[in-house]
Protein backbone atom coordinates (compact mmCIF):
# COMPACT_ATOMS: atom_id res chain seq x y z
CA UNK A 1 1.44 20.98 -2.08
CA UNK A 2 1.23 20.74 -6.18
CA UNK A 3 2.13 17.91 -7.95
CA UNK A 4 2.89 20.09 -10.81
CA UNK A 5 6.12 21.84 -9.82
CA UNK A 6 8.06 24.09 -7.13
CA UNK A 7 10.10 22.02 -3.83
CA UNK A 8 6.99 20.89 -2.41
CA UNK A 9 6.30 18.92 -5.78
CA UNK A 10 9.67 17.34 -4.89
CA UNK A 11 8.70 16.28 -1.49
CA UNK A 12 5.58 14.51 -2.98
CA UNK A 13 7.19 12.63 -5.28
CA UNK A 14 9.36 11.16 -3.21
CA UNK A 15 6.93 10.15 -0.86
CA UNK A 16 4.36 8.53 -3.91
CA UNK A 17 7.64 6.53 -5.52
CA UNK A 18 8.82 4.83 -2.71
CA UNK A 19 7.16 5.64 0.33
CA UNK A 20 8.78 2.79 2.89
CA UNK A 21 11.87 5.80 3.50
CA UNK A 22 9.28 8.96 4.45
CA UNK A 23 6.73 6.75 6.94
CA UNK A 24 6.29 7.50 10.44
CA UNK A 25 7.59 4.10 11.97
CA UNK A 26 7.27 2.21 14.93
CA UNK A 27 9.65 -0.35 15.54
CA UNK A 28 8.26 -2.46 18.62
CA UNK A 29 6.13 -5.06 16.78
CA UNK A 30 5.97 -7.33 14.06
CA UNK A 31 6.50 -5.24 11.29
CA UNK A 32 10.13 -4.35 11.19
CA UNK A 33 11.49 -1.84 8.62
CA UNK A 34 15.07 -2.00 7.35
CA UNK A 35 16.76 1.05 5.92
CA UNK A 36 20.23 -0.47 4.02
CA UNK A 37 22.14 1.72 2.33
CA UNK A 38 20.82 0.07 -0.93
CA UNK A 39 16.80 -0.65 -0.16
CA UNK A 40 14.14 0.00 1.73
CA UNK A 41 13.06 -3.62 2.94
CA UNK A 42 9.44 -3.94 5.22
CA UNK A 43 8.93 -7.41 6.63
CA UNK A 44 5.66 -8.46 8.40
CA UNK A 45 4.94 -12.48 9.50
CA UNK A 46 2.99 -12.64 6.05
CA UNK A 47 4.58 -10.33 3.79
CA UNK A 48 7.52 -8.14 2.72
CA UNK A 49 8.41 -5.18 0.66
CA UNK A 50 11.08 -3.96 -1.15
CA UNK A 51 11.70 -0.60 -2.54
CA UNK A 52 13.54 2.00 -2.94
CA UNK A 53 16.38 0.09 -4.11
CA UNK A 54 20.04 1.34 -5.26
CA UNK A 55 22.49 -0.81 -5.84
CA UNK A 56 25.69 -1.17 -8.50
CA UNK A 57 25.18 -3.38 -10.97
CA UNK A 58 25.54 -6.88 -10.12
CA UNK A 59 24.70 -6.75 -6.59
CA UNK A 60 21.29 -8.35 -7.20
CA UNK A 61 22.09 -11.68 -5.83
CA UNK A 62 23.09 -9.75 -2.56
CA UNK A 63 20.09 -7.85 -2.22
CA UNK A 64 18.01 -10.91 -2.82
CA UNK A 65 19.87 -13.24 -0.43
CA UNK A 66 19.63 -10.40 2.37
CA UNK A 67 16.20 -10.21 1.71
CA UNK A 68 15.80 -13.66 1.90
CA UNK A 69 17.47 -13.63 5.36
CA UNK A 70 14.83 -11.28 6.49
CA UNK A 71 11.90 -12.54 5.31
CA UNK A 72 9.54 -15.58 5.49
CA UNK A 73 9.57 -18.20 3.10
CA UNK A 74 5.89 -18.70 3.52
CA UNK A 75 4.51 -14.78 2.88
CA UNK A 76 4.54 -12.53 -0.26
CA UNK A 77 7.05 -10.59 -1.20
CA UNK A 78 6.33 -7.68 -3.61
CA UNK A 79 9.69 -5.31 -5.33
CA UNK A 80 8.27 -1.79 -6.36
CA UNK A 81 10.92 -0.78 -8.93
CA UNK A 82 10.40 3.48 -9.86
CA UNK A 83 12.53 5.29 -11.89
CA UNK A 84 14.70 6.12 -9.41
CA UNK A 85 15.83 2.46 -9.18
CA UNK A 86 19.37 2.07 -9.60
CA UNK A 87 21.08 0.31 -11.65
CA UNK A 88 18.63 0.71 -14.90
CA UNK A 89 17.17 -3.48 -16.41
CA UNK A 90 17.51 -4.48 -12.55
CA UNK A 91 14.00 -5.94 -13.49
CA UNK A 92 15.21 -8.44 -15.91
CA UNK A 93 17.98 -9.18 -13.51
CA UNK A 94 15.64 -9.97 -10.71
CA UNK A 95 13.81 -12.04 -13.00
CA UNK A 96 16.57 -14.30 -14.37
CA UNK A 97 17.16 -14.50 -10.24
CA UNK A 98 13.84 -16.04 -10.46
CA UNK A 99 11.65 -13.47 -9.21
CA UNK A 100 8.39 -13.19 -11.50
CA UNK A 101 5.48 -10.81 -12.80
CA UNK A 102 2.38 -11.01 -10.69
CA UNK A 103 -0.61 -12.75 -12.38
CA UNK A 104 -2.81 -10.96 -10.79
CA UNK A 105 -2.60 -7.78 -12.75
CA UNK A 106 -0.61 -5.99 -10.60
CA UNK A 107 2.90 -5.80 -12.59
CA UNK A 108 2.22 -2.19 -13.88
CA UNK A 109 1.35 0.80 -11.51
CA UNK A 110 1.16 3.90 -11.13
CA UNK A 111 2.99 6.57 -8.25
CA UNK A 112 -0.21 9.01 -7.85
CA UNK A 113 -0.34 11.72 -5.82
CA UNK A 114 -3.26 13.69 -4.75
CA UNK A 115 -3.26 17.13 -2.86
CA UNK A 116 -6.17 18.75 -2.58
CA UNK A 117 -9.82 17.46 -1.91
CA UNK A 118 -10.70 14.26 -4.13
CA UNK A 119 -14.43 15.05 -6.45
CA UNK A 120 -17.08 12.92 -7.24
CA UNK A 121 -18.18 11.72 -3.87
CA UNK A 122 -20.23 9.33 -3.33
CA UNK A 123 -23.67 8.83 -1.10
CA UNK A 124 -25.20 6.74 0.87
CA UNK A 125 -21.94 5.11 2.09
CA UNK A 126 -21.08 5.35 6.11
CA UNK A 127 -17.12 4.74 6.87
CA UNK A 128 -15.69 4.88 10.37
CA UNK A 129 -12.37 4.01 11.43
CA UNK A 130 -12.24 0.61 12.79
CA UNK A 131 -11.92 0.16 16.35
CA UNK A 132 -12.78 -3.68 17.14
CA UNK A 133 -12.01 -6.80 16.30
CA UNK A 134 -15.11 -7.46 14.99
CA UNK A 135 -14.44 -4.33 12.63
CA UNK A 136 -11.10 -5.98 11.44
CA UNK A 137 -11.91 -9.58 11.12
CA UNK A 138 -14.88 -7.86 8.20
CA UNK A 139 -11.98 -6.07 6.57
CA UNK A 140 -9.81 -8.96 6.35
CA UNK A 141 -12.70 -11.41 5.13
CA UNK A 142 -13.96 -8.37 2.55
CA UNK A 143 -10.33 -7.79 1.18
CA UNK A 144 -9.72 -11.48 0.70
CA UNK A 145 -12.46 -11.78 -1.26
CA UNK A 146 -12.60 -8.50 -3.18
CA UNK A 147 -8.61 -10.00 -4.31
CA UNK A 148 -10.00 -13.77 -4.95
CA UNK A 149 -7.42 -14.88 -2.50
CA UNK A 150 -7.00 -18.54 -2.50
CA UNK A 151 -8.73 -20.48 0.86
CA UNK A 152 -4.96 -21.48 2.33
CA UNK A 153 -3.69 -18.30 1.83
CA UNK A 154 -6.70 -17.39 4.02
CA UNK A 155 -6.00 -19.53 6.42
CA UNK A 156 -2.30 -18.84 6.72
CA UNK A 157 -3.44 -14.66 7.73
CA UNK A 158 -6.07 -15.91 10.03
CA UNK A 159 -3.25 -17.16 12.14
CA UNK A 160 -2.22 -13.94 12.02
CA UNK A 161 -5.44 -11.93 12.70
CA UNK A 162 -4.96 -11.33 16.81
CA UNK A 163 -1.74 -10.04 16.49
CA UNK A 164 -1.86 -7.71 13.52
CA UNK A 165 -5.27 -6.61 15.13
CA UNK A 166 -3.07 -5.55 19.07
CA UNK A 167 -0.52 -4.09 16.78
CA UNK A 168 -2.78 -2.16 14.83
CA UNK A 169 -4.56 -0.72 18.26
CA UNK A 170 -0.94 0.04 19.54
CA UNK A 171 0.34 2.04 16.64
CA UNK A 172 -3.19 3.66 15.39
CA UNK A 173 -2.64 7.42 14.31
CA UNK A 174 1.04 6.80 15.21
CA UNK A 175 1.86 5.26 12.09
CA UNK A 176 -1.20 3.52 10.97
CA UNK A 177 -4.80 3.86 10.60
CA UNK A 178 -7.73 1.97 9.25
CA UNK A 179 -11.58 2.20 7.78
CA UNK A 180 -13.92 0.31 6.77
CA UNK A 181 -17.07 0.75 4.48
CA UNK A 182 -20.49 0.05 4.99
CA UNK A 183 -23.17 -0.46 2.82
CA UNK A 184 -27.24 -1.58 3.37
CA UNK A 185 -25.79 -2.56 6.78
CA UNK A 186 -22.92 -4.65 5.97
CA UNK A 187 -19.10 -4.33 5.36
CA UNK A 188 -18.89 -3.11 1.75
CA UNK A 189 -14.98 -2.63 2.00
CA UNK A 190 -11.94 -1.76 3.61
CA UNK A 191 -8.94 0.34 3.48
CA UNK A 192 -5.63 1.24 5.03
CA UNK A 193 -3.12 4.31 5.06
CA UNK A 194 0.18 4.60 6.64
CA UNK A 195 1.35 7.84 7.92
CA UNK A 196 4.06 10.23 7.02
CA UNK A 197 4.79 13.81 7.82
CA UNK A 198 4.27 14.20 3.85
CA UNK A 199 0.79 12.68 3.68
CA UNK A 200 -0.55 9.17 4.23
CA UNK A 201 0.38 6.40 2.03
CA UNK A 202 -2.54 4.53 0.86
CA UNK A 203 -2.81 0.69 0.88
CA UNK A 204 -5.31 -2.22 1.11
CA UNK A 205 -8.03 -0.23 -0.88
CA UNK A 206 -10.82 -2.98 -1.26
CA UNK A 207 -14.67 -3.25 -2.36
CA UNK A 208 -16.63 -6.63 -2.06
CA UNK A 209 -17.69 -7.81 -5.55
CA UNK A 210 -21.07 -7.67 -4.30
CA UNK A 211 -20.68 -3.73 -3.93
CA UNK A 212 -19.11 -2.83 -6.61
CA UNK A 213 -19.80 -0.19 -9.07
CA UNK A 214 -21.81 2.45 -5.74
CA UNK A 215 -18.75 4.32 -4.94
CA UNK A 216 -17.58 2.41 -2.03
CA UNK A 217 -13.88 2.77 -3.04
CA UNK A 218 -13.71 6.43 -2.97
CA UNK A 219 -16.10 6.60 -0.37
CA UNK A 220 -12.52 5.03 1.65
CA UNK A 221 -10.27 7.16 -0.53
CA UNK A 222 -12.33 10.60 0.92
CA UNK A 223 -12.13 8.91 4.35
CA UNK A 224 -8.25 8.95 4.24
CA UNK A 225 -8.43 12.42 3.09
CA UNK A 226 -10.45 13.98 5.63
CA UNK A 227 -8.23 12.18 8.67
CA UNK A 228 -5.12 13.48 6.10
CA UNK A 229 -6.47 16.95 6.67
CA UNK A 230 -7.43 16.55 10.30
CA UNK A 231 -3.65 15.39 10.85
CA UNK A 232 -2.21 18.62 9.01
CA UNK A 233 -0.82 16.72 6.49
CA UNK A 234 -3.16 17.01 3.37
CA UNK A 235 -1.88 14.98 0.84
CA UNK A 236 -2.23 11.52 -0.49
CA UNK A 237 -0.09 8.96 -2.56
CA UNK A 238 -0.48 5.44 -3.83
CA UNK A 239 0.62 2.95 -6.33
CA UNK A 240 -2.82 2.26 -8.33
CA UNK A 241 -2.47 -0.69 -10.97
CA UNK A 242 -3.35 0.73 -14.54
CA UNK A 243 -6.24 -1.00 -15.55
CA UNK A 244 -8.12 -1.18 -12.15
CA UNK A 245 -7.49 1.72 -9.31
CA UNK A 246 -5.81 4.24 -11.32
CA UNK A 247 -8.63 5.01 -13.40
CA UNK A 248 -11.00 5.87 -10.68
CA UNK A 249 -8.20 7.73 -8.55
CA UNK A 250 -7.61 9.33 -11.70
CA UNK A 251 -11.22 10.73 -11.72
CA UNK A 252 -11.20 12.17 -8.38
CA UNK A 253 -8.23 13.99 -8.94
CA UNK A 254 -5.26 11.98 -8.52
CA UNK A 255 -2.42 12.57 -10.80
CA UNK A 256 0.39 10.77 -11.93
CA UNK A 257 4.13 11.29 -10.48
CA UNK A 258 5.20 8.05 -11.97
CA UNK A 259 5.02 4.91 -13.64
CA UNK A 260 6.22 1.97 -11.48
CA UNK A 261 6.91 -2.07 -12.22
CA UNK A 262 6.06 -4.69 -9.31
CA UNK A 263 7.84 -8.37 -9.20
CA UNK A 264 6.97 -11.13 -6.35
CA UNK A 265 9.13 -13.67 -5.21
CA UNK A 266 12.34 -14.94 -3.18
């Protein structure tokens, strides 16, 4: 694939826009995905997301209350609004609905896509896929931290831990799949990807503030690539935020397909 032109340009950017329509799915556990005619809605016990979306104007109100209907009060919900987002200002209309910006930096992204093998890699990192709970108990207490989440948000995903940890061993290389990062003998980071016959979609990209700045988050980026590879489907997509991921994907070869707004809320 090339993200600079020719039908399999196409394909990519599809995929790095709004990824929710192109992933392999499974539809037995927790994580539900619902394909509308109008969005692409993913809803977990903690979380939902909504992309994807095309709707005629003034049918905002609708899509919110059915996502509302779907979706728990108590989790995160995150919009990713592309270009291809119909109708054009649905972002102020979600926000006079009361959705809001994130605070957290993560209101501007970027779509990148990345097909061929990423540079600069780093040494003296060791990732493996994780494979026990032990392994994903460390990602989920690394993650938290590298994202400053607060101590009863914490609390409310520990709940969840077991059962996100048996779905994750029941849909591993099926639709999922998972690393972690180790560095001086301890979990430096973590990082997830979700699989599509386009590429894998990368999420959950993480670095412990104590490890930060020795290459542990593209030591996970070049882990995703070499399973992407292994797979046969070598390429990679994500939605960086500007001032934070995007400049180091940038620098091992990532390149933009497009620039994407985020709102949270019910």
């Amino acid at each position: 694939m090339s993200v600079a032109g020719g039908n399999d340009t196409r394909v990519l950017r599809e995929f790095a826009e709004h990824p929710g329509r192109y992933l392999s799915w499974d539809d037995e556990g927790t994580v539900t995905r619902h394909l509308t005619g109008r969005a692409c809605i993913v809803v977990g016990p903690t979380f939902a997301v909504v992309s994807s979306i095309d709707i005629a104007p003034g049918e905002a109100a609708d899509l919110l209350d059915e996502v509302r209907r779907l979706a728990s009060p108590d989790g995160q919900t995150s919009w990713f609004l592309g270009p291809s987002t119909r109708p054009a200002g649905l972002a102020e209309e979600l926000l006079a609905l009361g959705l809001r910006n994130p605070t957290d930096g993560s209101g501007k992204l970027y779509a990148l896509a990345l097909d061929h093998e990423p540079g600069d890699s780093p040494t003296g990192i060791e990732t493996h896929q994780i494979t026990t709970r032990v392994d994903h108990v460390a990602a989920a207490e690394a993650r938290w931290e590298a994202f400053q989440r607060p101590e009863e948000e914490r609390a409310y995903e520990r709940g969840f831990l077991g059962t996100y940890y048996e779905e994750y061993l029941r849909t591993k290389d099926r639709s999922t799949i998972a690393f972690v990062a180790t560095l001086d003998g301890r979990v430096a980071g973590s990082a997830n990807a979700l699989l599509s016959d386009r590429g894998l979609f990368l999420i959950g990209g993480s670095t412990a503030p104590w490890a930060r700045g020795r290459g542990v988050y593209r030591a996970l980026v070049e882990a995703r690539w070499r399973y992407a590879v292994e797979r046969g489907t070598p390429a990679l997509a994500v939605h960086a935020i500007h001032d934070t991921s995007a400049p180091i994907l940038r620098r091992i070869g990532f390149r933009e397909v497009c620039a994407m707004r985020c709102l949270e809320g019910l």
